[in-house]
N, C-alpha and C. Protein backbone atom coordinates (compact mmCIF):
# COMPACT_ATOMS: atom_id res chain seq x y z
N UNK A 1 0.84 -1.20 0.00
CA UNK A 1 0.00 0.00 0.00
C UNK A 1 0.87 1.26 0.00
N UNK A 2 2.36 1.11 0.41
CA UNK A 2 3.20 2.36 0.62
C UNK A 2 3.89 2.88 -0.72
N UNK A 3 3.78 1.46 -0.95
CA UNK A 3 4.57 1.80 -2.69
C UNK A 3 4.05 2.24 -3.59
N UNK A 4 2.85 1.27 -3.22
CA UNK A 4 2.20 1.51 -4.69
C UNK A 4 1.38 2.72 -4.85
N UNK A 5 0.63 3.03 -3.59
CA UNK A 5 -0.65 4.59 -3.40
C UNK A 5 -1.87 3.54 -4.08
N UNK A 6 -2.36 3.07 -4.01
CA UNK A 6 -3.66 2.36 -4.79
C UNK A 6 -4.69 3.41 -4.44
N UNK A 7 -5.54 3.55 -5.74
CA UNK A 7 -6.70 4.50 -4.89
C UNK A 7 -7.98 3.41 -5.08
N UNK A 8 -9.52 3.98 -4.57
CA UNK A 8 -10.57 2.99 -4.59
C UNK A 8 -10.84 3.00 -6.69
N UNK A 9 -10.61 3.52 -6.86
CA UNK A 9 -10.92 3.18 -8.37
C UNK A 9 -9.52 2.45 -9.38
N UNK A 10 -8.57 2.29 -8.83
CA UNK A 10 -7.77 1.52 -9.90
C UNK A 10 -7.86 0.34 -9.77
N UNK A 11 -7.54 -0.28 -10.88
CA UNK A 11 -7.75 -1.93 -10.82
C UNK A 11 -6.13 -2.72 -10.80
N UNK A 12 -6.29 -4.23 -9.69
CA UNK A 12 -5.30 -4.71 -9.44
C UNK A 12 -5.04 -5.69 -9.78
N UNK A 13 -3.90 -6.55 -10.17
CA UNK A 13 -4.40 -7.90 -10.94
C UNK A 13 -3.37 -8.73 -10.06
N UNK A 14 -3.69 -9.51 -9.08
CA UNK A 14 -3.01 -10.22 -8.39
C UNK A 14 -2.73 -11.71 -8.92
N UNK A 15 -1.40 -12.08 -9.65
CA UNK A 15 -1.46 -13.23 -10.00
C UNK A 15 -0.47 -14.44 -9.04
N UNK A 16 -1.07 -15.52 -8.99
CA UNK A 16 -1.16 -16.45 -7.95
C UNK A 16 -1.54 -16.75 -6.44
N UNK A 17 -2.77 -16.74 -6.55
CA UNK A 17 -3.83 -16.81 -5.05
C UNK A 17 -3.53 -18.33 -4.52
N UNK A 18 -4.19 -18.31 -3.55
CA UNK A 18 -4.10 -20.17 -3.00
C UNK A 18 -4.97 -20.49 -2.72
N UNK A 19 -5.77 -21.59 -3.08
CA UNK A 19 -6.97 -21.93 -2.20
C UNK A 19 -6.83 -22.55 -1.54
N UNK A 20 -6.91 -21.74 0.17
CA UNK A 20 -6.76 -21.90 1.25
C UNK A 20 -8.06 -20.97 2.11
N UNK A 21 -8.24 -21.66 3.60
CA UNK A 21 -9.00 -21.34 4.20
C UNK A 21 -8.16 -20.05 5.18
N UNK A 22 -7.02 -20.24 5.23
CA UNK A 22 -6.23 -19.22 5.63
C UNK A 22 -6.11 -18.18 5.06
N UNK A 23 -6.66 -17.32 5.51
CA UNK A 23 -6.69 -15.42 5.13
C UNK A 23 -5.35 -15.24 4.84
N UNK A 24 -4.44 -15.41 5.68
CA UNK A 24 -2.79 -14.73 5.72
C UNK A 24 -1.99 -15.59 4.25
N UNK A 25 -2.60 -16.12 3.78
CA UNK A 25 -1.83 -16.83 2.60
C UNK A 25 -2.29 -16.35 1.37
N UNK A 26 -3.11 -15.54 1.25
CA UNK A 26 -4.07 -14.45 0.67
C UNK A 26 -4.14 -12.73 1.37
N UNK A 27 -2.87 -12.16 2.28
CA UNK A 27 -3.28 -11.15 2.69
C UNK A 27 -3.19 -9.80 1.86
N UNK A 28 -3.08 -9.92 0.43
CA UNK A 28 -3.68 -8.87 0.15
C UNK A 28 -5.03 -8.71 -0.14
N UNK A 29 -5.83 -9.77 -0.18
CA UNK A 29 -7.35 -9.91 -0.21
C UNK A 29 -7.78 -9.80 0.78
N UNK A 30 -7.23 -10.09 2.07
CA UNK A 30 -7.54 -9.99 3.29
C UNK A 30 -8.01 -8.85 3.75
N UNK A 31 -6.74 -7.88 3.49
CA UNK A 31 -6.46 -6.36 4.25
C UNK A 31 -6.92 -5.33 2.83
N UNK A 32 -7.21 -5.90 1.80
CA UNK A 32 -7.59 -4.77 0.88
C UNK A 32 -8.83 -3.53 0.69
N UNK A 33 -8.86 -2.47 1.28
CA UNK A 33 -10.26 -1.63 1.39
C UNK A 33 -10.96 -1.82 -0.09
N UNK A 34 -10.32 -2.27 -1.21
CA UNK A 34 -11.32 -2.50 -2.51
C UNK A 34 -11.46 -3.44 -2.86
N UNK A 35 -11.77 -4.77 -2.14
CA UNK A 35 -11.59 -5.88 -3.13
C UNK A 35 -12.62 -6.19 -4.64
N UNK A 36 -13.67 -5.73 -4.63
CA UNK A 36 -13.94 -5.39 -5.70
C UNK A 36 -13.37 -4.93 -7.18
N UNK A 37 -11.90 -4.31 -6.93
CA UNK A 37 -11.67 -3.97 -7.62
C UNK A 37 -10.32 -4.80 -8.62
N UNK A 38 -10.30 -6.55 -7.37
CA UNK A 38 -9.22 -6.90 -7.83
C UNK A 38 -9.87 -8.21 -8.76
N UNK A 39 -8.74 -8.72 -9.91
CA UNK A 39 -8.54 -9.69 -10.35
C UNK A 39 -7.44 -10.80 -9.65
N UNK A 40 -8.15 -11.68 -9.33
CA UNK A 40 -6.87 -12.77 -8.86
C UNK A 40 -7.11 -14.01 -9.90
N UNK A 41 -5.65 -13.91 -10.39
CA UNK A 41 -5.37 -15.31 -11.07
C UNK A 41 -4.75 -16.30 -10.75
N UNK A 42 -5.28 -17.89 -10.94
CA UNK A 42 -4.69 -18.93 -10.39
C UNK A 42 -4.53 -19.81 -11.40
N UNK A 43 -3.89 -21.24 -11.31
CA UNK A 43 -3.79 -21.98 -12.83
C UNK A 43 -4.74 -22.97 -12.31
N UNK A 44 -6.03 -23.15 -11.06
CA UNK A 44 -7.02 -24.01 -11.35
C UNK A 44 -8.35 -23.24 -10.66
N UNK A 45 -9.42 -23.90 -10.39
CA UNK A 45 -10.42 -23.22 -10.01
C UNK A 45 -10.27 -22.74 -8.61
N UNK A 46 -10.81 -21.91 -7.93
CA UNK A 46 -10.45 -21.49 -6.29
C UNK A 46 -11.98 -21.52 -5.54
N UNK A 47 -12.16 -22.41 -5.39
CA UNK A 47 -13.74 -22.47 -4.70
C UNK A 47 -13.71 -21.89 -3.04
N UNK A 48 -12.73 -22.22 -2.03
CA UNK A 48 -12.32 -21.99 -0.92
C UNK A 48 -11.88 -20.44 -1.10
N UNK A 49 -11.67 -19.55 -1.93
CA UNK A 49 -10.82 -18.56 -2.31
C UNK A 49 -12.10 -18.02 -2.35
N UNK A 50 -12.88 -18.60 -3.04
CA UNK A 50 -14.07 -17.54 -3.81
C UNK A 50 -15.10 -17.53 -2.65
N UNK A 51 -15.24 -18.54 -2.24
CA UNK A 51 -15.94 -18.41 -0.83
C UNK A 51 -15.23 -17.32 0.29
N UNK A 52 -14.00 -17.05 0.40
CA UNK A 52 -13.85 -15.91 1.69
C UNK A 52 -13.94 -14.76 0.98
N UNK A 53 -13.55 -14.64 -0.09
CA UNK A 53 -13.77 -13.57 -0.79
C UNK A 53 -14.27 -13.13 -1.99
N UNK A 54 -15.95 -13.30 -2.11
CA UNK A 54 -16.74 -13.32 -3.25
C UNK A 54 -16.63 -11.81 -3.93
N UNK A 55 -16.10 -10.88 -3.41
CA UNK A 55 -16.29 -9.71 -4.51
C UNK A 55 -14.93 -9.81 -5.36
N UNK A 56 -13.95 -10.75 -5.13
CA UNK A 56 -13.05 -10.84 -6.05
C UNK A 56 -12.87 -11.82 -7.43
N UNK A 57 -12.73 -11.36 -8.71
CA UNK A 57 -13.27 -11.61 -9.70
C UNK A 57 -11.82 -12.77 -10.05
N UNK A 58 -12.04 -14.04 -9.99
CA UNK A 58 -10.94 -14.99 -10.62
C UNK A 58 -11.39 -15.39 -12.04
N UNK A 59 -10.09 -15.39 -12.26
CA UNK A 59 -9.75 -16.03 -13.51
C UNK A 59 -8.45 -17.07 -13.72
N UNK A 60 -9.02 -18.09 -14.19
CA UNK A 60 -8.10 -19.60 -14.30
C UNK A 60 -7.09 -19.38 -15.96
N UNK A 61 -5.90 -18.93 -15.49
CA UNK A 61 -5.10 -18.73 -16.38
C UNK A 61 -3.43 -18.94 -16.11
N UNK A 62 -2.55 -19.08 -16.79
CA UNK A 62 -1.18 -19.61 -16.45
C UNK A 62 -0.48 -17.87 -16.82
N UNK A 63 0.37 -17.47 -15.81
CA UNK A 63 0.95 -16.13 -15.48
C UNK A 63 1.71 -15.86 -16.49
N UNK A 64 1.98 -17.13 -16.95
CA UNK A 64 3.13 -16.58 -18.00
C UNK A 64 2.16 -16.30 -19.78
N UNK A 65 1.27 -16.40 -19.58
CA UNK A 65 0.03 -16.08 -20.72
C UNK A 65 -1.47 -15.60 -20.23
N UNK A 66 -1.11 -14.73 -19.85
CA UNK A 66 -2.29 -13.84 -19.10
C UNK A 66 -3.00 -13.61 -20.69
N UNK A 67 -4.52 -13.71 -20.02
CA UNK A 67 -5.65 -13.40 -21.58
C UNK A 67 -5.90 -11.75 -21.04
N UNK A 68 -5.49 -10.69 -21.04
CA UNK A 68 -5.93 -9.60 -20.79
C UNK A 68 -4.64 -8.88 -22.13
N UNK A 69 -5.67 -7.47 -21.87
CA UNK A 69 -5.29 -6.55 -22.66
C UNK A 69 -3.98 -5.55 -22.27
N UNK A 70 -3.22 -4.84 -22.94
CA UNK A 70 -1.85 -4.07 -22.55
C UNK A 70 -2.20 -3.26 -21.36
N UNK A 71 -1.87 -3.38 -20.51
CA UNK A 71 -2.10 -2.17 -19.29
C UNK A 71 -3.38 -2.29 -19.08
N UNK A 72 -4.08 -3.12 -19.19
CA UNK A 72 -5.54 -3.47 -18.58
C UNK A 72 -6.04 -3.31 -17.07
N UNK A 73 -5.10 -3.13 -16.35
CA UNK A 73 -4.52 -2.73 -14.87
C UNK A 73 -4.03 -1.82 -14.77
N UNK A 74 -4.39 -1.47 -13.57
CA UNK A 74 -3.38 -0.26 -13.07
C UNK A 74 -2.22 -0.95 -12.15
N UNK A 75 -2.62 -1.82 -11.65
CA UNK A 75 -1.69 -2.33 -10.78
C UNK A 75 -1.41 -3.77 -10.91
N UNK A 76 -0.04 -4.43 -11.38
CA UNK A 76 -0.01 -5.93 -11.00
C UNK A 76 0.43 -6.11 -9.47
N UNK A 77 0.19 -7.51 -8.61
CA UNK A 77 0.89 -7.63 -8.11
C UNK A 77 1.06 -9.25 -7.77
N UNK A 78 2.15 -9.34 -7.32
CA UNK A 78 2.63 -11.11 -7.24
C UNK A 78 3.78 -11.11 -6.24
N UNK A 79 3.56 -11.96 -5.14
CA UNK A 79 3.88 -12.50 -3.72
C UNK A 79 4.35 -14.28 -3.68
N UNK A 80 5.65 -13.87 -4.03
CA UNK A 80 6.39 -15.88 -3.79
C UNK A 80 5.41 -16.43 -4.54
N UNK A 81 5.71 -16.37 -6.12
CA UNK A 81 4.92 -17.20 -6.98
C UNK A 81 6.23 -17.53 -8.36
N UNK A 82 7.17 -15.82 -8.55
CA UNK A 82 7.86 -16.40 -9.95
C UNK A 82 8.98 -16.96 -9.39
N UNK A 83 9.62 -17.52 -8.58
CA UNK A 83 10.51 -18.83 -7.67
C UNK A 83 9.93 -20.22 -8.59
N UNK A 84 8.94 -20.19 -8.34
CA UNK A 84 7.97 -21.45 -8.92
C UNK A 84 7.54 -21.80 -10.17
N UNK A 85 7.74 -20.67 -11.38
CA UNK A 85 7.45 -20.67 -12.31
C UNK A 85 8.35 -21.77 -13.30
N UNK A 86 9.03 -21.99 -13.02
CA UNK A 86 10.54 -22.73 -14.23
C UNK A 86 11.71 -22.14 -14.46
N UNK A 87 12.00 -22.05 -15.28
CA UNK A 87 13.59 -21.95 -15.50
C UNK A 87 13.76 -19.93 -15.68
N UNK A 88 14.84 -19.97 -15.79
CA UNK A 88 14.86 -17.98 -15.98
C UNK A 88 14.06 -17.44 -16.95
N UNK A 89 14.21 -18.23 -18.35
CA UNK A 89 13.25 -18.09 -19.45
C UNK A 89 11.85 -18.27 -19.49
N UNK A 90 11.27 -18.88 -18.35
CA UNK A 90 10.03 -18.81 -17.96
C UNK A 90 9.60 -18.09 -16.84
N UNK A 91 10.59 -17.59 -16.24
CA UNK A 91 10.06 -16.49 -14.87
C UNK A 91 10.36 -15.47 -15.88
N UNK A 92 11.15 -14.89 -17.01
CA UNK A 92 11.12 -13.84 -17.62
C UNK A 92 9.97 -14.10 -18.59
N UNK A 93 8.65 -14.39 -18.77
CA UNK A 93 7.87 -15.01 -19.60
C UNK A 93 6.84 -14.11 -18.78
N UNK A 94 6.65 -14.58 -17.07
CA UNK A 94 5.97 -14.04 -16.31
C UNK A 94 5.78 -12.59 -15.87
N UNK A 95 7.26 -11.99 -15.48
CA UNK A 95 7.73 -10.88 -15.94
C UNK A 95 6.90 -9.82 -16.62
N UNK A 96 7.89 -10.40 -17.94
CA UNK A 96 7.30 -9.68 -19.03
C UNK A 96 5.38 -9.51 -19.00
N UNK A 97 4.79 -10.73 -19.36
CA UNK A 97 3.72 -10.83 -19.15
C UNK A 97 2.67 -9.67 -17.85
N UNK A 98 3.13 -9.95 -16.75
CA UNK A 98 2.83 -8.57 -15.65
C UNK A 98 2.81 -7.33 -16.15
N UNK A 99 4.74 -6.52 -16.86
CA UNK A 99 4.72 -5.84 -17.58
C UNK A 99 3.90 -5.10 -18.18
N UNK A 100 3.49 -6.21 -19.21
CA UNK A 100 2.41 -6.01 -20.47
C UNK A 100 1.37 -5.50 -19.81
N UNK A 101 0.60 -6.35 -19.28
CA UNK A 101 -1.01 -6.32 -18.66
C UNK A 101 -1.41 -5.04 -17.87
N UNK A 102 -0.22 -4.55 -16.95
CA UNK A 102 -0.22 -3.96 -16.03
C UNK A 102 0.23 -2.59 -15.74
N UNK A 103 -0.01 -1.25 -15.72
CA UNK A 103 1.15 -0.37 -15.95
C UNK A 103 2.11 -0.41 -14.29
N UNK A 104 1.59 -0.60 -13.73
CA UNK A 104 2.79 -0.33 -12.79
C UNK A 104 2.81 -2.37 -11.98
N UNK A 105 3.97 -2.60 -11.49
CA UNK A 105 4.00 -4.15 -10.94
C UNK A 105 4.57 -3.83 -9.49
N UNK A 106 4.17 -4.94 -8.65
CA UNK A 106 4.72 -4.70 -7.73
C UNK A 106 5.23 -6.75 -7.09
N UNK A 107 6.51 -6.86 -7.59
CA UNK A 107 6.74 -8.35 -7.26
C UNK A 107 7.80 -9.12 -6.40
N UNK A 108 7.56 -9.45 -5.45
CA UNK A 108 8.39 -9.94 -4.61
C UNK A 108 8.81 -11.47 -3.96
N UNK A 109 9.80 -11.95 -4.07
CA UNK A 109 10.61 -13.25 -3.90
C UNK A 109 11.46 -13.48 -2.89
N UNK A 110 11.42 -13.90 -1.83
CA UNK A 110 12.65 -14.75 -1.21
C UNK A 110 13.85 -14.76 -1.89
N UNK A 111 14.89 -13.80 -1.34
CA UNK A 111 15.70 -13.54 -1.54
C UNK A 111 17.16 -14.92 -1.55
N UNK A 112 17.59 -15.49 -2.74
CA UNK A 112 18.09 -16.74 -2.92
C UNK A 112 19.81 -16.26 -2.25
N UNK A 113 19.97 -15.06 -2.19
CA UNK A 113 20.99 -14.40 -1.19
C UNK A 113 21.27 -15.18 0.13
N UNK A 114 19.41 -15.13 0.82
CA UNK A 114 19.61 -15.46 2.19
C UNK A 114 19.52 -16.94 2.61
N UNK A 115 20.94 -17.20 3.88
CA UNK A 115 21.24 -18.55 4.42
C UNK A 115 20.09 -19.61 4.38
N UNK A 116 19.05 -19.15 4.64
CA UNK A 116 18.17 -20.17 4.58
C UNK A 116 16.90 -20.22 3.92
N UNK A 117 16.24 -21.00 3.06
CA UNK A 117 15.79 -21.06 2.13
C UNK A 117 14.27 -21.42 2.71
N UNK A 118 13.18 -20.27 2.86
CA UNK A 118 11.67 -20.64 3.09
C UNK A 118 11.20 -21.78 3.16
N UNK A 119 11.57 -22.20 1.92
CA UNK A 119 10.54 -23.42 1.18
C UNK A 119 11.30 -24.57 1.87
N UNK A 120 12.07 -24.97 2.44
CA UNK A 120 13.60 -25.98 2.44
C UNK A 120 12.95 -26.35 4.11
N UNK A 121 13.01 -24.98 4.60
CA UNK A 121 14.34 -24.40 5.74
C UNK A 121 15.36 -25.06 6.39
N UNK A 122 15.92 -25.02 5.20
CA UNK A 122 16.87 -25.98 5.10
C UNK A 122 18.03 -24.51 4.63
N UNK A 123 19.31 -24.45 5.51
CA UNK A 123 20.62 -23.48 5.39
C UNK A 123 21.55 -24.16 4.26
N UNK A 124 21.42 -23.11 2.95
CA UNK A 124 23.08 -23.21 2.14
C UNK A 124 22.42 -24.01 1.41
N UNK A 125 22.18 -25.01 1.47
CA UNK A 125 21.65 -26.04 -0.02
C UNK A 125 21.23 -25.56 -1.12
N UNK A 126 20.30 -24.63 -0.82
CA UNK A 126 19.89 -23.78 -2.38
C UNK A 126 21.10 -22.77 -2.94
N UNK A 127 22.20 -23.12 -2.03
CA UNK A 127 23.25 -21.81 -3.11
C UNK A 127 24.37 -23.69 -3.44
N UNK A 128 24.06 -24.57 -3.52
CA UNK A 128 24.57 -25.75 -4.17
C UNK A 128 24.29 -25.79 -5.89
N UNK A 129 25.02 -26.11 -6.63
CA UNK A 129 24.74 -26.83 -7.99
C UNK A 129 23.36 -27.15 -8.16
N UNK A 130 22.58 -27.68 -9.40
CA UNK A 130 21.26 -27.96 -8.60
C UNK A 130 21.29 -29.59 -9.24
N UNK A 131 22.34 -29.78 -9.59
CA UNK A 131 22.36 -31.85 -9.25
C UNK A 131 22.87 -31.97 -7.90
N UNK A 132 23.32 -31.13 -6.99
CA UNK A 132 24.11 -31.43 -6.13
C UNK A 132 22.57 -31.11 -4.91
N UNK A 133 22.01 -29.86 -5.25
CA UNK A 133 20.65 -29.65 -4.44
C UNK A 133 19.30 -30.35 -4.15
N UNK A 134 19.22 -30.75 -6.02
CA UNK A 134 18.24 -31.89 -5.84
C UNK A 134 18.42 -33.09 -5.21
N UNK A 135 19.61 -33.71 -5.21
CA UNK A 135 20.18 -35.00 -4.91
C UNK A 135 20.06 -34.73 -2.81
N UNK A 136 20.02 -33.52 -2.70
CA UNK A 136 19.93 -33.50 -1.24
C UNK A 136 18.57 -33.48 -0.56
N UNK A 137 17.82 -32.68 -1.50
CA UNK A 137 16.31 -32.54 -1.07
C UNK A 137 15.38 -33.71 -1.15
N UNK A 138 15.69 -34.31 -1.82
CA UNK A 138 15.21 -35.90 -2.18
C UNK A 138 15.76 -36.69 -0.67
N UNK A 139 17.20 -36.83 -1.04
CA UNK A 139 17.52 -37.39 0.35
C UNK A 139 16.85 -37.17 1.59
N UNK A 140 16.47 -36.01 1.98
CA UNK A 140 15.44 -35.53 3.31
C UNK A 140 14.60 -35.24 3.11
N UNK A 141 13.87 -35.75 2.28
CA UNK A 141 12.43 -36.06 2.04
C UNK A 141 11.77 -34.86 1.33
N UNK A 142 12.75 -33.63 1.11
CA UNK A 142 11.99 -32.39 0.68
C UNK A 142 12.11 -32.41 -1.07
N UNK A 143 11.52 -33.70 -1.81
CA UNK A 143 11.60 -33.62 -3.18
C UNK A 143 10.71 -33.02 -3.92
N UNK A 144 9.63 -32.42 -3.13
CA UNK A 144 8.53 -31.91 -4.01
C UNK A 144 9.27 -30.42 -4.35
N UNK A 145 10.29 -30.00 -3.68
CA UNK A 145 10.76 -28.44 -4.10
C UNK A 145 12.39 -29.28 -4.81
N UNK A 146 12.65 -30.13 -5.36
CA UNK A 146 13.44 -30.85 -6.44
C UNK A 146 13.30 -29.89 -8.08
N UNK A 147 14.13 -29.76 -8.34
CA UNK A 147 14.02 -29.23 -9.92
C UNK A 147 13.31 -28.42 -9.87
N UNK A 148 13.88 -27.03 -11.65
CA UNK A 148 13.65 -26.37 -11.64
C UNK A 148 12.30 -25.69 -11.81
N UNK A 149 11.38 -26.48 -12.24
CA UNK A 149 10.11 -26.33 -12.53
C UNK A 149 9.24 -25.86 -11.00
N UNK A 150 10.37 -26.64 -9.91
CA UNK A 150 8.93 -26.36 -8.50
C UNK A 150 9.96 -25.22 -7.89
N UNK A 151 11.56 -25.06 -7.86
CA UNK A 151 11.71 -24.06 -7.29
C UNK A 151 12.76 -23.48 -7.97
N UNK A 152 13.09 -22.24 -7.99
CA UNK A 152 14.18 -21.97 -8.81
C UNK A 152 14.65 -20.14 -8.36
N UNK A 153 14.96 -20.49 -7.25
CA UNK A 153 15.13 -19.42 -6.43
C UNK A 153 15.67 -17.83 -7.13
N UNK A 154 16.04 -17.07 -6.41
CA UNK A 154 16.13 -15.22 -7.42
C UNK A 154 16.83 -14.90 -6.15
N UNK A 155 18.07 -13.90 -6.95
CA UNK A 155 18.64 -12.75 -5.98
C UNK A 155 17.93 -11.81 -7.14
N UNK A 156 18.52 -10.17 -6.18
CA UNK A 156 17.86 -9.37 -7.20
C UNK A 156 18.16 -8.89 -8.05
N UNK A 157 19.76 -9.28 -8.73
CA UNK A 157 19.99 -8.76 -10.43
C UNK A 157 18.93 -9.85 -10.74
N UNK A 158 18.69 -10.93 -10.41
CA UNK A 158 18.22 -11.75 -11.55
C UNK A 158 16.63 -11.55 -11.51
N UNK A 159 16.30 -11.05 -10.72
CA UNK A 159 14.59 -10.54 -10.37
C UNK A 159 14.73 -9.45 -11.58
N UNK A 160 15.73 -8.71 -11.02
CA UNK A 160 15.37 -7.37 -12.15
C UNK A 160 16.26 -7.85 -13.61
N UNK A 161 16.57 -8.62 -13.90
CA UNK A 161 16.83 -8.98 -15.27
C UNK A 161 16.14 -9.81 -16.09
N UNK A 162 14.83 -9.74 -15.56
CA UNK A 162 13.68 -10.64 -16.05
C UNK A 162 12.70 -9.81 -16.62
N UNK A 163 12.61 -8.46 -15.98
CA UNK A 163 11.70 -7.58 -16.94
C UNK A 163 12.16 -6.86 -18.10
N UNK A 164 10.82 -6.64 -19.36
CA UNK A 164 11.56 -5.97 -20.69
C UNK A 164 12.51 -4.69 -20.51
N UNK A 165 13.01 -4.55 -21.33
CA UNK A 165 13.65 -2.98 -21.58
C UNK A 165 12.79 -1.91 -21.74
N UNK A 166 11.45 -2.23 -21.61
CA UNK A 166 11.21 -0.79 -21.86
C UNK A 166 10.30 -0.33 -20.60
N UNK A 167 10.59 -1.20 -19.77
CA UNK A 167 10.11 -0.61 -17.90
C UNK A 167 11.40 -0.32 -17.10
N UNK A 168 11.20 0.44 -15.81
CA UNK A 168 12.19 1.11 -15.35
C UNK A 168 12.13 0.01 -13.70
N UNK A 169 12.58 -0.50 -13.30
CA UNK A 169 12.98 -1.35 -11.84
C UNK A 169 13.83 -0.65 -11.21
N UNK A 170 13.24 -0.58 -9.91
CA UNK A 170 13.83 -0.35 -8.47
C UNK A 170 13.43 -1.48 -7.83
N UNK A 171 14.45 -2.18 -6.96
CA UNK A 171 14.42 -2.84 -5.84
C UNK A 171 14.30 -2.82 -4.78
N UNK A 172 13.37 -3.24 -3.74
CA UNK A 172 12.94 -2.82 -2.39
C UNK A 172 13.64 -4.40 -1.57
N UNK A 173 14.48 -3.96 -0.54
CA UNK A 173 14.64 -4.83 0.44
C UNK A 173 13.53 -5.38 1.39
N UNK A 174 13.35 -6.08 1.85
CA UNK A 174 13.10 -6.73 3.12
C UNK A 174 14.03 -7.09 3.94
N UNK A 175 14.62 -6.32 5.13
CA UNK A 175 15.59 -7.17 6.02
C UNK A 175 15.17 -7.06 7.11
N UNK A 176 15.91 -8.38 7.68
CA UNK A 176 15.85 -8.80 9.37
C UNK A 176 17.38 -8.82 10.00
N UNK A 177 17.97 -8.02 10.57
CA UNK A 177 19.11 -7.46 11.20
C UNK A 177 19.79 -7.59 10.35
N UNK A 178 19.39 -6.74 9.30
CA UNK A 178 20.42 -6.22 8.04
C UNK A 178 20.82 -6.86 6.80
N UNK A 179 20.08 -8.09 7.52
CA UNK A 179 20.07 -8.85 5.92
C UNK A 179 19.00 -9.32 5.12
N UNK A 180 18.91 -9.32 3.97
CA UNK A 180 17.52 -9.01 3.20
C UNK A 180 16.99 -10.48 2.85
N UNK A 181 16.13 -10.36 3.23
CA UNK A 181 14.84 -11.99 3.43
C UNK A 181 14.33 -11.89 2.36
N UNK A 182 13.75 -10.61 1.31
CA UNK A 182 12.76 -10.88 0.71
C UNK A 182 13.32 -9.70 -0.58
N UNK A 183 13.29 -9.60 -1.43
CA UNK A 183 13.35 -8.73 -3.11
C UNK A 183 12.33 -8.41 -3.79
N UNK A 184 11.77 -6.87 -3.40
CA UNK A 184 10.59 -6.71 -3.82
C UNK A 184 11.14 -5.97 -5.43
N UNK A 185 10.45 -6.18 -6.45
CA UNK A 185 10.49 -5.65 -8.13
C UNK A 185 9.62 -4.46 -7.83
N UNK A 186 9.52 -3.16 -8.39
CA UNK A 186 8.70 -2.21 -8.30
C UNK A 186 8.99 -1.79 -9.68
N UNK A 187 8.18 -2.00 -10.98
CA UNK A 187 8.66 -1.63 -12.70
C UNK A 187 7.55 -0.73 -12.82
N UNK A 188 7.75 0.15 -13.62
CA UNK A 188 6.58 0.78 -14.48
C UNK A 188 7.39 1.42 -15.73
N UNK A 189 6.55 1.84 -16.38
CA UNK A 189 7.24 1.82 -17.93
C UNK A 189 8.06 3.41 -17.62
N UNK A 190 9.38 3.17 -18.64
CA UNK A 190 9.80 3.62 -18.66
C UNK A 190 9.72 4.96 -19.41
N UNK A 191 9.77 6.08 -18.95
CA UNK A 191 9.48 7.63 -19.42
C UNK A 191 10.78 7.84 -20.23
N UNK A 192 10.26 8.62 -21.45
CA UNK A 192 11.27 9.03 -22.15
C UNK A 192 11.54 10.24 -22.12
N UNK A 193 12.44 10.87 -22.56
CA UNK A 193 12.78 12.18 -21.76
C UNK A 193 12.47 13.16 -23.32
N UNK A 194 11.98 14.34 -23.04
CA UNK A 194 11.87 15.69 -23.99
C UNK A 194 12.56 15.49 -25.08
N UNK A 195 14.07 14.92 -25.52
CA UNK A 195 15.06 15.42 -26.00
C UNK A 195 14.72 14.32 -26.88
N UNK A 196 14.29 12.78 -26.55
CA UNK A 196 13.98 11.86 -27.45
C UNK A 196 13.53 12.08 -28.20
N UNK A 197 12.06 12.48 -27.06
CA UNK A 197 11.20 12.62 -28.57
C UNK A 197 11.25 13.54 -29.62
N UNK A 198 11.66 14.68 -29.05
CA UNK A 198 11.85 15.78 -30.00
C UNK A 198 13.00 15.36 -31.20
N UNK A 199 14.16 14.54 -30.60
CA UNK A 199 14.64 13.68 -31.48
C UNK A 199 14.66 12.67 -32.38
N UNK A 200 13.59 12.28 -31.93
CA UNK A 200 12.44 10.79 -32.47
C UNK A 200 11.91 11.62 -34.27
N UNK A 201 11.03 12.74 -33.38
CA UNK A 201 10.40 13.65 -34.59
C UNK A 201 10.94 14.06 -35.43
N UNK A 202 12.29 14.57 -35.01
CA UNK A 202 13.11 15.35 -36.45
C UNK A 202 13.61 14.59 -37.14
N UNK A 203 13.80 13.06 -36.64
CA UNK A 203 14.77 12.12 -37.54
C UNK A 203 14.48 11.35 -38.38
């Protein structure tokens, strides 16, 4: 809410909800004064989702091929979802995609920086090879976050080297005694300056 300024009339497009009975795994639907005004997208139906929160309008679609129009939003936003997407070429798929749909994004990841890894909590393994990572997570039973398809962690050049060239990224920390837990993306398109265009025109 600090970043972004949302007012009651812009529209938000939150992609990857959970259907869960838990509010806090959903708290921007939770704490939002407009939910009316949001889109949440998931890749199956959300019946438990749609039940706590019926004024929010879902749609069953995969992030990295959103069916909406260029800037159809005023606001994207996405919370520990492109980790999960696949390989770099498919979290830059997602990216981009937000980008497109959305004029301003607001996206944030678990920082693959920090000692210990959310999904794991398990210390250091995720900064291993990832034959050397998978081969460990399997071993202690944590194979469902195995390969790159279920996790594929982000520091933040590589957060911000996933959106197009023609949006502008700043990075927002999250830290806990100084070291950063979480990499928030903040893009909106990039402004061109007087001199372009006036340069654009004469040339």
């Amino acid at each position: 809410m600090r970043l972004m300024s949302p007012g009651p009339n812009d529209s938000l497009l939150d992609v990857g909800v959970t259907d869960t009975g838990w509010r806090s795994s959903n708290f921007l639907e939770a704490g939002y004064p407009w939910p009316d005004r949001i889109t949440a997208v998931a890749l199956n139906p959300m019946p438990t989702f749609q039940s706590l929160f019926p004024s929010v309008r879902v749609v069953v679609a995969d992030g990295r091929e959103l069916p909406f129009e260029r800037h159809q939003f005023d606001i994207g936003f996405s919370n520990a979802v492109i980790e999960h997407v696949g390989s770099r070429a498919e979290q830059r798929r997602f990216a981009t995609e937000l980008a497109r749909t959305c004029h301003r994004v607001f996206v944030a990841t678990p920082n693959a920086a920090f000692p210990l890894d959310p999904h794991t909590l398990l210390p250091f393994v995720h900064w291993l090879p990832r034959r050397y990572r998978d081969r460990i997570l399997v071993r202690l039973g944590q194979g469902r976050w195995a390969g790159e398809s279920n996790l594929n962690p982000l520091r933040a050049s590589d957060l911000v080297g996933l959106f197009p060239d023609d949006v502008d990224v700043r990075v927002i920390r999250q830290r806990v005694v100084g070291i950063t837990t979480v990499v928030i993306a903040v893009a909106e398109p990039r402004v061109r300056s007087e001199v372009a265009e006036i340069g654009s025109r004469s040339g």
